[in-house]
Protein backbone atom coordinates (compact mmCIF):
# COMPACT_ATOMS: atom_id res chain seq x y z
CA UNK A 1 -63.13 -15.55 288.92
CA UNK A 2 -63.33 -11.99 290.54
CA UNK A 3 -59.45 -12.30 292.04
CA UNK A 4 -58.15 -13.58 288.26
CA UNK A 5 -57.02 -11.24 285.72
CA UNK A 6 -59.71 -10.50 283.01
CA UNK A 7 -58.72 -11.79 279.67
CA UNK A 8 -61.09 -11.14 276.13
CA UNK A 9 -60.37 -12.21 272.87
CA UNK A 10 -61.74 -10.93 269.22
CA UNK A 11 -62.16 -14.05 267.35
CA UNK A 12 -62.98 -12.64 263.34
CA UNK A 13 -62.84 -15.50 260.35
CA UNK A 14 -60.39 -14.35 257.78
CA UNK A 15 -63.55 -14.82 255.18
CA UNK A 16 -63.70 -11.26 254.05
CA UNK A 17 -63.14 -7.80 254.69
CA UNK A 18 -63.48 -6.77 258.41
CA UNK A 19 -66.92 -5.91 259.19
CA UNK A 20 -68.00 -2.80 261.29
CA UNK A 21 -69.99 -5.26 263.14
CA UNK A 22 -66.62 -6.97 264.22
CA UNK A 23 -64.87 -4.24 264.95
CA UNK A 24 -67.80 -3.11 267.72
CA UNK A 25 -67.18 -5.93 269.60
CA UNK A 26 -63.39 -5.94 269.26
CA UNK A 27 -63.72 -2.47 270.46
CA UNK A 28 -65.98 -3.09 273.57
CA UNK A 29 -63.58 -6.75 274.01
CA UNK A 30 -60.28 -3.92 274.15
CA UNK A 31 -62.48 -1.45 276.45
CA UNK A 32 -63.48 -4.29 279.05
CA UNK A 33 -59.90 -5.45 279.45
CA UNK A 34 -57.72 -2.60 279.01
CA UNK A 35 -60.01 -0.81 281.46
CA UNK A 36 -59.73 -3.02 284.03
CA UNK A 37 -55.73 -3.68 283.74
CA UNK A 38 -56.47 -7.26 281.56
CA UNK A 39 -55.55 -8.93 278.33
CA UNK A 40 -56.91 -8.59 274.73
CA UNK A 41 -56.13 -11.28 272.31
CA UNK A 42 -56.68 -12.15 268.98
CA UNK A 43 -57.47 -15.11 267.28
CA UNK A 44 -57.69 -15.60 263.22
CA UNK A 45 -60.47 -18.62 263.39
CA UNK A 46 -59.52 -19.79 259.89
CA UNK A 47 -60.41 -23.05 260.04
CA UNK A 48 -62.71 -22.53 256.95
CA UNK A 49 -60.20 -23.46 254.69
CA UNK A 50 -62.30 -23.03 251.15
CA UNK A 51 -63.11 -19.03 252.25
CA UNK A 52 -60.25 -17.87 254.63
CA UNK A 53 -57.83 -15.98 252.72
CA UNK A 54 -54.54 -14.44 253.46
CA UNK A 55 -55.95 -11.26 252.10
CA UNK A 56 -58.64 -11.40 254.15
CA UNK A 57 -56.83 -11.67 257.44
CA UNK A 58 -54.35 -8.61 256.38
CA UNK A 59 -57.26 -6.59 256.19
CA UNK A 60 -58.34 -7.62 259.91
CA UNK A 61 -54.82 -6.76 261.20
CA UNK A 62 -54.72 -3.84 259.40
CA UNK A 63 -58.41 -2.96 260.75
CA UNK A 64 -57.01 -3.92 264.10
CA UNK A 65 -54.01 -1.16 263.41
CA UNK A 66 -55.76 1.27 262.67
CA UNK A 67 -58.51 1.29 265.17
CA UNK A 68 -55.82 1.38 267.54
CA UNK A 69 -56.72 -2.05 269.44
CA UNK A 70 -53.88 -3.20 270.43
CA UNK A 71 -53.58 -7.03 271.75
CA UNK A 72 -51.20 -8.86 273.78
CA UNK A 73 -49.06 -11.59 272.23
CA UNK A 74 -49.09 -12.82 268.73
CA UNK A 75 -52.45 -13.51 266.93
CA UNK A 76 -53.47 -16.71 267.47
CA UNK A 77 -54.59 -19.57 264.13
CA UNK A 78 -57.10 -21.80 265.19
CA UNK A 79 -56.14 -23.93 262.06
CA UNK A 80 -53.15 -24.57 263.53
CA UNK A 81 -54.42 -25.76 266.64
CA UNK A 82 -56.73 -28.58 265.03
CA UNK A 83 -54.38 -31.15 267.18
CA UNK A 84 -55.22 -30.07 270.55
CA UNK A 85 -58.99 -29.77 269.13
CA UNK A 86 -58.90 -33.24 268.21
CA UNK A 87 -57.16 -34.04 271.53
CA UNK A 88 -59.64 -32.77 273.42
CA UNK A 89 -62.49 -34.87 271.45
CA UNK A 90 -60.66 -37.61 272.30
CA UNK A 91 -60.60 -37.06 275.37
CA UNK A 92 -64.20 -36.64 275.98
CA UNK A 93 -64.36 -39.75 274.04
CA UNK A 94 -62.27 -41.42 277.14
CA UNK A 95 -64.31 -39.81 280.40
CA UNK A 96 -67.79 -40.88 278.32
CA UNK A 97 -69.22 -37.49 277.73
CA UNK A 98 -69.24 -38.03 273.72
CA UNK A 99 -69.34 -41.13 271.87
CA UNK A 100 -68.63 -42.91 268.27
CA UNK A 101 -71.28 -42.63 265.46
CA UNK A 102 -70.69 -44.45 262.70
CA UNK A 103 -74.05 -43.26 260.57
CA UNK A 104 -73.50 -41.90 257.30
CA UNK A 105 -74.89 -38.84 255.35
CA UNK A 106 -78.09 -40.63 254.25
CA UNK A 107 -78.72 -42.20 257.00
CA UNK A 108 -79.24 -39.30 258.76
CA UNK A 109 -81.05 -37.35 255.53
CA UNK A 110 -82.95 -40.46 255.81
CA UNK A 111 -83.86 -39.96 259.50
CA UNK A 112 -84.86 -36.06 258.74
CA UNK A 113 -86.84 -36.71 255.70
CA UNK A 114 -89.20 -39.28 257.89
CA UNK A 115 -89.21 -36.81 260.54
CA UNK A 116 -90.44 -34.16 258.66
CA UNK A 117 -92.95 -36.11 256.73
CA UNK A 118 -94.12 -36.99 260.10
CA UNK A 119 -94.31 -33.94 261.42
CA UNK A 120 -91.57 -34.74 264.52
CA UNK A 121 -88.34 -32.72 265.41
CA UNK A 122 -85.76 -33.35 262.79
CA UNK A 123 -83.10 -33.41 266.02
CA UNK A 124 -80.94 -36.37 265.13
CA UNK A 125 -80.65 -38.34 267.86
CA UNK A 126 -78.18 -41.09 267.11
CA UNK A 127 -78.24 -45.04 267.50
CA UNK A 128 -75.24 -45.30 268.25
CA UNK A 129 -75.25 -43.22 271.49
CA UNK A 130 -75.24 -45.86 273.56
CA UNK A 131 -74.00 -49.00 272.28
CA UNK A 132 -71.37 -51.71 273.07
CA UNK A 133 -67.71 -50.25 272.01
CA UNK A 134 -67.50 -54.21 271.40
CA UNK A 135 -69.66 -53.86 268.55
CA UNK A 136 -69.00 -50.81 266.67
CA UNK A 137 -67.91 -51.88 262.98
CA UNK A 138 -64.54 -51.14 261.18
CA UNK A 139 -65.63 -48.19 259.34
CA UNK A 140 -65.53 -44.58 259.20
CA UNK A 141 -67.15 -42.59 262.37
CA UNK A 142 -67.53 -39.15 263.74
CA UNK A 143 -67.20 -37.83 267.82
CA UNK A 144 -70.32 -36.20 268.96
CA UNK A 145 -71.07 -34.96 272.70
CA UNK A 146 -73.60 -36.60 274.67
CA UNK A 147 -75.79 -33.71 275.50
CA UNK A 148 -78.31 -34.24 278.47
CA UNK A 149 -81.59 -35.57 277.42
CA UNK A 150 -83.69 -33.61 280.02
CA UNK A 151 -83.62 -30.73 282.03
CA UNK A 152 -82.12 -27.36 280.85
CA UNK A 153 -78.94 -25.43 280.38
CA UNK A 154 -79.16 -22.03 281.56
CA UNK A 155 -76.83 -19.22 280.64
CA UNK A 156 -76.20 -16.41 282.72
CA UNK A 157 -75.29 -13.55 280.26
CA UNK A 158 -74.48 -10.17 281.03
CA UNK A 159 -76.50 -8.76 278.65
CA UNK A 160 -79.25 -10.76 277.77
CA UNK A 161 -80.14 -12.05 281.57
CA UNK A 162 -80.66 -15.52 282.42
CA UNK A 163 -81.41 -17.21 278.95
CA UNK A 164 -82.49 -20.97 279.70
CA UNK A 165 -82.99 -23.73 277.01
CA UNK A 166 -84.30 -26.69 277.30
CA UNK A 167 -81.83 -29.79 276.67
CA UNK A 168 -84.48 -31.76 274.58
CA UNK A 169 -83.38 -29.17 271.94
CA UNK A 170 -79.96 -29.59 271.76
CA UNK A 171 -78.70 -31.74 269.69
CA UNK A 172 -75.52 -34.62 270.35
CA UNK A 173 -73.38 -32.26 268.21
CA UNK A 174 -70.33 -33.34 266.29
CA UNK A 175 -66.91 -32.53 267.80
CA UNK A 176 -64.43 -34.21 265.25
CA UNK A 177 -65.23 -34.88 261.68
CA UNK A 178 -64.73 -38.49 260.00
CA UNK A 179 -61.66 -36.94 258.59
CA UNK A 180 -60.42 -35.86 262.11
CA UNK A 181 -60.95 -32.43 261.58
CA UNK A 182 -62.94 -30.52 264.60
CA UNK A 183 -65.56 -28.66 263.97
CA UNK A 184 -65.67 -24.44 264.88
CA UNK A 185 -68.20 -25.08 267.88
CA UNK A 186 -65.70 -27.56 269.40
CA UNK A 187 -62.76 -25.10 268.34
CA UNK A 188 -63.96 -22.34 270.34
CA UNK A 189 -64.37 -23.44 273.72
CA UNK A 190 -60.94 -25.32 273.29
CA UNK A 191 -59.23 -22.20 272.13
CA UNK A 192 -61.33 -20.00 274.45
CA UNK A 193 -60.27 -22.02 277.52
CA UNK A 194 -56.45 -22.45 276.32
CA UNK A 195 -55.88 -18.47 276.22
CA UNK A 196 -57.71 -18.05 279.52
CA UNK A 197 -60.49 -16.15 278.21
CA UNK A 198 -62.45 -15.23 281.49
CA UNK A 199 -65.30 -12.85 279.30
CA UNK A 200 -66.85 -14.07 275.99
CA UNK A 201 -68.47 -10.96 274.30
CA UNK A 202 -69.64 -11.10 271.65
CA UNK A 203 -72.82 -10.76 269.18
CA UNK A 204 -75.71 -11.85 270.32
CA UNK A 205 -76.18 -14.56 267.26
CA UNK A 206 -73.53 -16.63 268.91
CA UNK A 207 -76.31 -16.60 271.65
CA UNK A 208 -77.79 -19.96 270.41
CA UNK A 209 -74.16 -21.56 270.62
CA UNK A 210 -73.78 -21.45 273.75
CA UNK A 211 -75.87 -23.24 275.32
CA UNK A 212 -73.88 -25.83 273.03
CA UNK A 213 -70.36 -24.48 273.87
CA UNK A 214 -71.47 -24.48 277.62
CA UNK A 215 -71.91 -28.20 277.42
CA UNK A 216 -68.14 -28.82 276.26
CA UNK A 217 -66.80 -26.84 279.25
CA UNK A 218 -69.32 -29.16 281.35
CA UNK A 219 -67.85 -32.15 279.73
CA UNK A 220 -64.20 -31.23 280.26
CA UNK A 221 -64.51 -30.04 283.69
CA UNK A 222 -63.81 -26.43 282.77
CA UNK A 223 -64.95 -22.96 284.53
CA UNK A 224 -67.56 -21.48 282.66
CA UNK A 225 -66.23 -17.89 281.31
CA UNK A 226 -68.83 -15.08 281.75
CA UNK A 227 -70.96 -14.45 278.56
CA UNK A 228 -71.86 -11.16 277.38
CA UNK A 229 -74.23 -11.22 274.26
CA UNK A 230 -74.29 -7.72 272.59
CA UNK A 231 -77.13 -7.00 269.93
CA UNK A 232 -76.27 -6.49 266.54
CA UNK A 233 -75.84 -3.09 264.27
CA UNK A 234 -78.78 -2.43 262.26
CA UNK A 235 -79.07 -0.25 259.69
CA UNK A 236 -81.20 3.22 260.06
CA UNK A 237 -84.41 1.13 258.81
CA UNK A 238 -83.40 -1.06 261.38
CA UNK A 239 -82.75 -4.72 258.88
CA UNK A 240 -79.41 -6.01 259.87
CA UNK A 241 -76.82 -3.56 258.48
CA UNK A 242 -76.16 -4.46 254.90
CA UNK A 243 -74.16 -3.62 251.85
CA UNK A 244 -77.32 -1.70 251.01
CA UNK A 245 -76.69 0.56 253.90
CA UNK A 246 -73.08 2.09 252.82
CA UNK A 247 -70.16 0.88 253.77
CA UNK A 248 -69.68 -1.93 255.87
CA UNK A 249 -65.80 -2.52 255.69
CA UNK A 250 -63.21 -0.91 258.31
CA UNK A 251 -61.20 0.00 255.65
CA UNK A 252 -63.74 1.37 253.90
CA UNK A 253 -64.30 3.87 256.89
CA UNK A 254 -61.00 4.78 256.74
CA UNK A 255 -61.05 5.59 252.83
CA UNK A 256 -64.61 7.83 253.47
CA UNK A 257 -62.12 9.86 255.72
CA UNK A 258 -63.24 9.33 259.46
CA UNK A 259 -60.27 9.65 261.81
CA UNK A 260 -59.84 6.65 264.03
CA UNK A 261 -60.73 8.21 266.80
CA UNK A 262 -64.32 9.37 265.64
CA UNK A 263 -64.87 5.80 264.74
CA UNK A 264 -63.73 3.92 268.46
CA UNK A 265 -66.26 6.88 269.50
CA UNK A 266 -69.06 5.84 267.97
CA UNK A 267 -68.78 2.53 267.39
CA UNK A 268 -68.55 2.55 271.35
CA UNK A 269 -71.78 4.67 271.28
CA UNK A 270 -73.48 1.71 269.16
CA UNK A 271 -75.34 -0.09 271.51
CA UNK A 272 -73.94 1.04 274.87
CA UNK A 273 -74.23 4.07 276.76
CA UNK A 274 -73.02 6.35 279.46
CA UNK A 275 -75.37 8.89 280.72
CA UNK A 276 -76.12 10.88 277.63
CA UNK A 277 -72.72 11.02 276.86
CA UNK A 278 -71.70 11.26 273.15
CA UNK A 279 -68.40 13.07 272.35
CA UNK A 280 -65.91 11.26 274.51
CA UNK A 281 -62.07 10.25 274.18
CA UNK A 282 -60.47 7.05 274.78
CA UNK A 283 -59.58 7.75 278.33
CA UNK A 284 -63.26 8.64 279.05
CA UNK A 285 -64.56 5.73 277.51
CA UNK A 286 -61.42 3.26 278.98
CA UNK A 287 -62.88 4.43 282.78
CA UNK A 288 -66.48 4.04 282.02
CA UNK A 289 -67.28 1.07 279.70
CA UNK A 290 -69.35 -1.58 281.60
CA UNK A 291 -71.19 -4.39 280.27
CA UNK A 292 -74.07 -2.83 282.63
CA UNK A 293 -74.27 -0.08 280.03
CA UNK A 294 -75.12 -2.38 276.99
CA UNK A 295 -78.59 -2.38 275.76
CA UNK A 296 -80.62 -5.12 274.46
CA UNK A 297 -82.02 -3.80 271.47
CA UNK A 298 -80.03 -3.51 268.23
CA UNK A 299 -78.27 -0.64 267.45
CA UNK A 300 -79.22 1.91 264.28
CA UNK A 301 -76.21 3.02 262.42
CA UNK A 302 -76.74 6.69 261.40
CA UNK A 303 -74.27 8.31 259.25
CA UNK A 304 -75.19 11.76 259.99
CA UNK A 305 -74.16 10.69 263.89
CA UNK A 306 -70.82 9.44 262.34
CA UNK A 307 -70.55 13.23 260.76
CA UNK A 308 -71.16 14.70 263.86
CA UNK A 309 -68.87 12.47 265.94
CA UNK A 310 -65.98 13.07 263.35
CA UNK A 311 -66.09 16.29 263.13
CA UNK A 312 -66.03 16.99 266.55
CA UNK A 313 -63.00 15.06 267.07
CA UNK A 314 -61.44 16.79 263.91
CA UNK A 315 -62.15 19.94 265.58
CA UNK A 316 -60.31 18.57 268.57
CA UNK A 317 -57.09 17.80 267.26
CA UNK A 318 -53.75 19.68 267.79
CA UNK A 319 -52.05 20.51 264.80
CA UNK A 320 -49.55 17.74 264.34
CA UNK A 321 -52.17 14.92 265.24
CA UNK A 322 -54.48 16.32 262.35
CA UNK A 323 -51.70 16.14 259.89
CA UNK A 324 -50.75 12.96 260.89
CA UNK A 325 -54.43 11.30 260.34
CA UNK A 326 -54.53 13.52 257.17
CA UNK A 327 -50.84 11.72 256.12
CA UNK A 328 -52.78 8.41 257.16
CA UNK A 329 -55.90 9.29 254.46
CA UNK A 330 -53.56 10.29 251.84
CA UNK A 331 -52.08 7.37 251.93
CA UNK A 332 -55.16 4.86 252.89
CA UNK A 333 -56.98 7.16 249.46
CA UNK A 334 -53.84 6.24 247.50
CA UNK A 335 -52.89 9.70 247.05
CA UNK A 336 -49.64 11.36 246.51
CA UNK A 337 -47.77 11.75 250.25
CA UNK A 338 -46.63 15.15 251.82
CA UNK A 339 -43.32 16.12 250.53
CA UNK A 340 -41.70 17.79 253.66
CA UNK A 341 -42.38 21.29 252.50
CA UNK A 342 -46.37 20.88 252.11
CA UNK A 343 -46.26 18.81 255.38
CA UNK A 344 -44.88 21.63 257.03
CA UNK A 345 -47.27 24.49 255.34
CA UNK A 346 -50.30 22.25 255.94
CA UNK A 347 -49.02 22.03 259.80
CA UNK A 348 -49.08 25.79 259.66
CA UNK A 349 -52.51 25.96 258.05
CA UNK A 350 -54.09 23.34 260.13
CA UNK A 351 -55.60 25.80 262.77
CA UNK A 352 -58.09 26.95 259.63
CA UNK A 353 -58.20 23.60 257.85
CA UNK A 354 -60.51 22.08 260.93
CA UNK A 355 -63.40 24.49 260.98
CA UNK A 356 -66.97 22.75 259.72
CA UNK A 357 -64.94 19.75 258.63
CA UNK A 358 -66.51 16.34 259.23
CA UNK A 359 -64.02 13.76 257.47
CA UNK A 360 -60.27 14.43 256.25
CA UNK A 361 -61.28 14.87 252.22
CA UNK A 362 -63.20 18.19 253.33
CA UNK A 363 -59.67 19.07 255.52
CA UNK A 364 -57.68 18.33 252.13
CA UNK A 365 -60.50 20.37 250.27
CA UNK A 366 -59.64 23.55 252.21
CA UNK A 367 -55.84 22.74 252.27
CA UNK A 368 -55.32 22.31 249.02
CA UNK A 369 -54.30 26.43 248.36
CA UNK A 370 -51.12 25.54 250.36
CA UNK A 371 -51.00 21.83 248.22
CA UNK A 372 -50.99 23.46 245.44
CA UNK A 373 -48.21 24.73 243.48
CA UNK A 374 -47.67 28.07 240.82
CA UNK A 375 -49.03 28.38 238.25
CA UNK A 376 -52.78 27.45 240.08
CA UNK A 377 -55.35 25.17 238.03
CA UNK A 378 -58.39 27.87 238.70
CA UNK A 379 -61.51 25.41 238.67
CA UNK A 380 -63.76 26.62 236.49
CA UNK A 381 -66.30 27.75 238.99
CA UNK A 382 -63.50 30.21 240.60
CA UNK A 383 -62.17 31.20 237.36
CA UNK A 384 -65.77 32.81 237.15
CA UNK A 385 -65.12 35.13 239.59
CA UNK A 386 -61.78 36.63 237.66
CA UNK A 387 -63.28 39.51 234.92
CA UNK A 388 -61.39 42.82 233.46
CA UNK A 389 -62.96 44.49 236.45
CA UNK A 390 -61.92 42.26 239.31
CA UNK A 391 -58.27 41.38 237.53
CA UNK A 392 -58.00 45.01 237.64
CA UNK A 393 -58.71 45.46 241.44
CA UNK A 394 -56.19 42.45 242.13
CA UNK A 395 -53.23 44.67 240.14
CA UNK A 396 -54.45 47.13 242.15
CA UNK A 397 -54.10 45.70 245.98
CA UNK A 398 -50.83 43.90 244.38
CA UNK A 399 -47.88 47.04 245.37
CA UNK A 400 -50.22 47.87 248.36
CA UNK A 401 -49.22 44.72 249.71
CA UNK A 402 -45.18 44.83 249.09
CA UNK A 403 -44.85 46.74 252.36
CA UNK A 404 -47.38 46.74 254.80
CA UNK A 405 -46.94 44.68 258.27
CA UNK A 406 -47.76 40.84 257.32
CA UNK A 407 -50.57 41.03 260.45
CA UNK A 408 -54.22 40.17 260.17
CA UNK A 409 -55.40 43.64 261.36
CA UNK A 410 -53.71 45.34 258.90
CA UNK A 411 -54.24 43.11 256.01
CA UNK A 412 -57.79 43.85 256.88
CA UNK A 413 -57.80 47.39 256.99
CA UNK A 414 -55.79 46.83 253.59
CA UNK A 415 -58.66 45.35 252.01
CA UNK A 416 -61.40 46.32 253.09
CA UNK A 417 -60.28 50.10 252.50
CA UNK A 418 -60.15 48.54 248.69
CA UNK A 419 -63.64 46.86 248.76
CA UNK A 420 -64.73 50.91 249.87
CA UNK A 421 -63.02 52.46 247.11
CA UNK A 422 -64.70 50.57 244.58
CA UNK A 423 -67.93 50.59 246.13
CA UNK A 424 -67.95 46.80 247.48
CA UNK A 425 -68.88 44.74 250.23
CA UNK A 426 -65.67 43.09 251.07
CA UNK A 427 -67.62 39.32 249.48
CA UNK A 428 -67.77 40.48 246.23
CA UNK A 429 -63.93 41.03 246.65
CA UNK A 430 -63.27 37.87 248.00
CA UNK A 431 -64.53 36.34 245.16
CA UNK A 432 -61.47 36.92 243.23
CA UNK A 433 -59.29 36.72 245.73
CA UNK A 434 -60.18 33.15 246.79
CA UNK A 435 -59.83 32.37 242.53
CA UNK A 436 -56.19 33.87 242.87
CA UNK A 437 -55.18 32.33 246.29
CA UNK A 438 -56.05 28.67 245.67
CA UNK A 439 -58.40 28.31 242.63
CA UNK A 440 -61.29 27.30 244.23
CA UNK A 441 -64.88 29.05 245.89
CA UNK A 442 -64.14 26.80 249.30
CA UNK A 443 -61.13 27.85 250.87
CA UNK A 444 -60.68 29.33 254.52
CA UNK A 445 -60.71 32.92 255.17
CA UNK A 446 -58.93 35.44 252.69
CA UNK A 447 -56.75 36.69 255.56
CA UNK A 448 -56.31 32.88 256.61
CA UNK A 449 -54.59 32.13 253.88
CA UNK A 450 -52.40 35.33 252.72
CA UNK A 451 -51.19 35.03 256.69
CA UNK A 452 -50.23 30.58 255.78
CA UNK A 453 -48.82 31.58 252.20
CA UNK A 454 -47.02 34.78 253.19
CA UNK A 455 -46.16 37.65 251.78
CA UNK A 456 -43.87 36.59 248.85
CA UNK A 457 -46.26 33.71 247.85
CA UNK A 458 -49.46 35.78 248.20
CA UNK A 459 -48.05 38.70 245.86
CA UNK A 460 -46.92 35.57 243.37
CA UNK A 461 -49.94 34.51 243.05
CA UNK A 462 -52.19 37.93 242.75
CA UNK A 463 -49.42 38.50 240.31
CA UNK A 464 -49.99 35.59 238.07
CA UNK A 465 -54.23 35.84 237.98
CA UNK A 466 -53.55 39.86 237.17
CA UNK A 467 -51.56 38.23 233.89
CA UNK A 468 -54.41 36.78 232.73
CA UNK A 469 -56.17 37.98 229.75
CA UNK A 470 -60.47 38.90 230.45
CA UNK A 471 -60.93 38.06 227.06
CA UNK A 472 -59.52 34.61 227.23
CA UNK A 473 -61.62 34.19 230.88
CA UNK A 474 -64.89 35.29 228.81
């Protein structure tokens, strides 16, 4: 297999919203094969026809989109392969590696209730396995794969090692339904083999399966693709992530404010490693991902990592790429869009909007003295800060300001020359100003923002909290 091209797949069920889980392994599926020059593909396994839902498999495209894992090709509906499924059944019916059963639901509740009352496996092992053709009756039947009565079937996975189990424990599972339907663990290896997959990653509680799914590959006369096993995400008490834990949806991720890139970070961080590597971009992590660095103990999720992560990546940015992902909250947050004009003050703002940041809500926090528009709406935290004494100091600085060079180093000898004059450190002035210049306590710097708003727009505004009456404030 080393001379063929490497081809992975991301294979979610369209059940519910797309789970961090599988968006870890459709990460480290993209990594593998985009590293190494191959193809990513994406099948919609929706042959669950009671749960899948159209909504459901939006959300995984649009979890796919915004990740940023791209796949080759259109995605793929294993519903709409149930033919070839069934084809292949048959087919294994014909070279006598599955056979006919024709027992019904209580025969076999009948078999398991005896076994268990007698303390015996409840395996079902069917009468029907080997009988005449020339005698089966006229009645409804399912396909089910021989499986090998002794010996073992060993897996080779890239993860887990050599995992070996013994064929007495594997059952002659069903690969088409009475009703013709196949079942998933038939679907998989059909579909997996059809599209070429040559690397099966995935979580490790598909581990069981396949020493199952091996046997169908066996049957057919199929290469084996390699199997890679990964743990699964726990949460920080280390229980299988859960609701309880926070979010669990992509999109959810998305809404909290984490830029895309923060999360293909650390979601490649979750259970593999390189060196003591952390903060890495794509390109770093395209070059080194390697199954070899995959552990075999679950991984923790820890949301103070995610913070970390995020905000380094936030602090990363240039400019336009910041106000892009902030566009792409907005609008994920259902929140009103950038008109041009605030699109193009934010851009100008950005380098002071990143600082301390860890999601895009706290960059729209400290933005929102350019978002917002005259008269301000002074939160009532800020409008503490505006008294008869400091409203007076404002009117004050106001004509110092008409005509002095529009440069940080004199706006701060400007100011703090007032702070002096009144006998205060130049905090207790920037109390007020920060109430006049965007109506809230967490802003960037004074000087930050009179520099973004300019001159005209900075005057406006000292201008409009010097109107305001102390007594009113009080």
């Amino acid at each position: 297999m080393s001379d063929r091209q490497i081809v992975t797949r991301i294979a979610p069920s369209p059940t519910g919203y797309m789970h961090v889980g599988t968006a870890r392994t459709a990460l480290f599926n993209w990594l593998y094969a985009r590293g190494r020059g191959g193809k990513f593909l994406l099948r919609i396994e929706d042959t669950d026809r009671a749960r899948s839902t159209p909504e459901a498999t939006k959300a995984i495209l649009e979890g796919m989109a915004w990740l940023g894992l791209d796949y080759d090709g259109d995605a793929v509906s294993q519903f709409e392969r149930a033919s070839r499924h069934a084809e292949v059944a048959r087919e294994m019916l014909a070279n006598g590696h599955a056979y006919k059963c024709f027992a019904t639901q209580d025969e076999i509740a009948a078999f398991r209730e005896a076994a268990r009352a007698e303390k015996r496996s409840t395996l079902y092992r069917s009468p029907w396995r080997d009988t005449d053709p020339a005698s089966h009756p006229n009645a409804p039947y399912v396909i089910r794969l021989k499986a090998p009565k002794e010996g073992e079937t060993g897996i080779n996975d890239q993860v887990q090692g050599r995992v070996v189990v013994r064929n007495d424990q594997l059952d002659d599972m069903i690969c088409l339904r009475s009703d013709g339907t196949p079942t998933y663990m038939l679907a998989v290896v059909v579909d997996d083999f059809d599209m070429g997959v040559t690397h099966v990653i995935r979580g490790d509680d598909h581990l069981t399966n396949a020493a199952r799914q091996i046997l169908v590959y066996r049957a057919m006369g199929w290469d084996l693709p390699i199997y890679a096993h990964i743990p699964l995400i726990h949460g920080p008490d280390g229980k299988k992530l859960s609701k309880r834990h926070g979010a669990l949806g992509v999109a959810e991720y998305r809404e909290m404010g984490y830029p895309a890139a923060a999360m293909r970070n650390y979601l490649a961080r979750l259970g593999w490693s390189h060196g003591d590597d952390e903060f890495f971009t794509d390109a770093q992590a395209l070059e080194w991902f390697d199954l070899s660095g995959i552990g075999k103990s679950p991984a923790r999720f820890d949301f103070k990592k995610l913070d970390n992560i995020s905000g380094k990546h936030i602090a990363a940015m240039t400019d336009e790429a910041l106000v892009s992902e902030l566009e792409g909250y907005l609008a994920a947050t259902g929140q009103p869009v950038l008109q041009p004009h605030k699109r193009d003050a934010t851009l100008k703002a950005a380098y002071c909007l990143r600082g301390g940041a860890k999601k895009l809500g706290q960059v729209i926090d400290k933005a929102r003295f350019v978002l917002a528009d005259r008269p301000l709406n002074i939160e009532p935290k800020a409008m503490a800060n505006l008294f008869n004494v400091s409203i007076g100091i404002l009117n004050e600085l106001t004509p110092q300001l008409q005509n002095v060079s529009w440069e940080r180093d004199t706006l701060e000898g400007v100011l703090n020359t007032l702070a002096e004059t009144h006998g205060l450190s130049f905090g207790k002035l920037a109390a007020p100003l920060r109430a006049a210049l965007a109506g809230r306590t967490a802003t960037p710097s004074v000087f930050d923002m009179m520099l973004v708003l300019g001159r005209d727009e900075t005057i406006a505004r000292l201008e409009d909290a010097g109107k305001m009456d102390p007594e009113a404030l009080a």
